[in-house]
Protein backbone atom coordinates (compact mmCIF):
# COMPACT_ATOMS: atom_id res chain seq x y z
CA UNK A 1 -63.26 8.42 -16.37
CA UNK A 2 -60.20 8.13 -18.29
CA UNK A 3 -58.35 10.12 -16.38
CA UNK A 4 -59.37 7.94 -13.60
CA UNK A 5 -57.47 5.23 -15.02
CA UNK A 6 -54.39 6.67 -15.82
CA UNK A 7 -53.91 7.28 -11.93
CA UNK A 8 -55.15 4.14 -11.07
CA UNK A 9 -51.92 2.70 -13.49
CA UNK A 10 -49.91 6.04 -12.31
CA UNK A 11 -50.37 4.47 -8.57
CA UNK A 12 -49.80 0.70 -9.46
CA UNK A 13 -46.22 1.80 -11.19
CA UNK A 14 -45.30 3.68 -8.36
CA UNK A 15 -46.16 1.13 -6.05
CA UNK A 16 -44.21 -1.54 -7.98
CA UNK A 17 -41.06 0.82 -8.31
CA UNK A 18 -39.15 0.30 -4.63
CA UNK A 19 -39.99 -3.44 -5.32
CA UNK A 20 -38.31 -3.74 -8.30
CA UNK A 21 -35.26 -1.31 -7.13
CA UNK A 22 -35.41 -3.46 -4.45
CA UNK A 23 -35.07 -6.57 -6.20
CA UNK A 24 -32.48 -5.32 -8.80
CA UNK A 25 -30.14 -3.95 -6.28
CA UNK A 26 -29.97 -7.30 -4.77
CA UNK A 27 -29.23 -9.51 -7.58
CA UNK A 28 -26.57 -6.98 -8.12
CA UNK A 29 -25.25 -5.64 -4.81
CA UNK A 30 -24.13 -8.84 -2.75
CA UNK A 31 -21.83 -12.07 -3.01
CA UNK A 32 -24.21 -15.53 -4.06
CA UNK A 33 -24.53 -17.67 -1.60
CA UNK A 34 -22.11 -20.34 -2.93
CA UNK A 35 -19.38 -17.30 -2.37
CA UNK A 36 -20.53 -16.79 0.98
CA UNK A 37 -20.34 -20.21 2.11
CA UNK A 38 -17.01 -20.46 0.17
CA UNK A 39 -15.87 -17.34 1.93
CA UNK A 40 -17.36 -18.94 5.54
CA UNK A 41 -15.80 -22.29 5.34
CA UNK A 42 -12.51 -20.47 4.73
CA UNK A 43 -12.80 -18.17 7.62
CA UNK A 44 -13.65 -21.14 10.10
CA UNK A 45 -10.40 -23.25 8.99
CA UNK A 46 -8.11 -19.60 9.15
CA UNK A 47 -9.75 -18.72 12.57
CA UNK A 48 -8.67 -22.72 13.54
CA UNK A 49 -5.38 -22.59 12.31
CA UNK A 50 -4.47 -19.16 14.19
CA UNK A 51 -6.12 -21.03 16.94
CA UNK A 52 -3.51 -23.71 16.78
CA UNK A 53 -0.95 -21.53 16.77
CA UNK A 54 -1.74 -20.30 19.66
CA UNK A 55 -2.39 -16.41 18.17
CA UNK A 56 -4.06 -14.02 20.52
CA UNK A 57 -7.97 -13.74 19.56
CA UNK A 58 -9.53 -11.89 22.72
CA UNK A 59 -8.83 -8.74 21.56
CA UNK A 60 -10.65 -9.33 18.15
CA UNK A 61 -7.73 -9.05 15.23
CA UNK A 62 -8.14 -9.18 11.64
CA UNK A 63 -6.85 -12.45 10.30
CA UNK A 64 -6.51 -11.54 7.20
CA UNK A 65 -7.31 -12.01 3.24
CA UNK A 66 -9.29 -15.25 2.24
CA UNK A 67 -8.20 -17.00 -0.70
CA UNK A 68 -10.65 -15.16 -2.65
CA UNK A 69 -10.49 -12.08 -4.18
CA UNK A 70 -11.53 -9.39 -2.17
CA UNK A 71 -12.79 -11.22 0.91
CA UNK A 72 -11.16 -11.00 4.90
CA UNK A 73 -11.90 -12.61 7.62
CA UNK A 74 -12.47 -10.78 11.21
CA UNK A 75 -12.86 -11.31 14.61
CA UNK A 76 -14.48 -9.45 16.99
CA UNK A 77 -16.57 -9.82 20.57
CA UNK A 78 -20.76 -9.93 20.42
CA UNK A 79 -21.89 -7.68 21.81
CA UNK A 80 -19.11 -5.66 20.34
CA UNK A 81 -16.39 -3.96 22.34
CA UNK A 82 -14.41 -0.81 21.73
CA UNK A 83 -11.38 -2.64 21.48
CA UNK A 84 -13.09 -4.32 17.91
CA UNK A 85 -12.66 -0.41 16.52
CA UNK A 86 -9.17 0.00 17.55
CA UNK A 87 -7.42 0.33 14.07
CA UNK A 88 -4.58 -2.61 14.70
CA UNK A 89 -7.75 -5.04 15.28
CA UNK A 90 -9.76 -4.06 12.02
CA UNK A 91 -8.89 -5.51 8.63
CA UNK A 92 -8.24 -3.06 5.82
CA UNK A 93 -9.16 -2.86 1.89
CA UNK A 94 -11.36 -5.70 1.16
CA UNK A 95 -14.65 -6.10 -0.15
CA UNK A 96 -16.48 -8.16 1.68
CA UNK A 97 -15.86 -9.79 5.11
CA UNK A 98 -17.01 -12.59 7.21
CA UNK A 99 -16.78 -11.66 10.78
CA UNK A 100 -16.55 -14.54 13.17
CA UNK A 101 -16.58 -13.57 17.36
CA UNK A 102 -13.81 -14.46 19.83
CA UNK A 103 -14.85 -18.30 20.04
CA UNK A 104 -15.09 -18.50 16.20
CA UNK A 105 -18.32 -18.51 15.42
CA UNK A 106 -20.17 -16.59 12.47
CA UNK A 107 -21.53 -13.27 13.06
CA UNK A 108 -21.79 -11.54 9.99
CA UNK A 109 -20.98 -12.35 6.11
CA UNK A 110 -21.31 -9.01 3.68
């Protein structure tokens, strides 16, 4: 009987264990969502002023670094296109990105 109950607890552990990895990776892995809103805001106004300018955005360039640390901000076509992997339309050595399509809306924040 006791052993019964030691793989009764064995189970419940193991159960619990991709839960909690779960759960700790994510509290540790991503930007908070005050970053990410940050980080979206700023992306929207960048994407409007190269907009204004009158900058090419069809074929999906990078617009650059955000003013924080470690953040870009892309554009690129949904569904994407191979023209969104061409090297000269990709931004390089950030963190994390917020990827907004051709018309400026968000796609993806990471």
């Amino acid at each position: 009987m006791r052993a019964e109950k030691t793989r009764t607890r064995e189970n419940c552990d193991v159960r619990r264990l991709p839960l909690v990895a779960v759960v700790v990776l994510a509290a540790c892995g991503g930007p908070s969502d005050a970053d990410r809103d940050r980080a979206v805001r700023l992306a929207q106004e960048r994407y409007a002023e190269a907009k204004q300018a009158g900058r090419e955005l069809a074929n999906g360039p990078c617009l650059g670094t955000l003013a924080m640390e470690g953040w870009v901000v892309d554009v690129a076509h949904d569904p994407r296109q191979p023209v969104d992997d061409e090297s000269e339309n990709q931004c390089h050595g950030y963190e994390h990105f917020v990827e907004l399509d051709v018309d400026g809306r968000v796609m993806r924040v990471n």
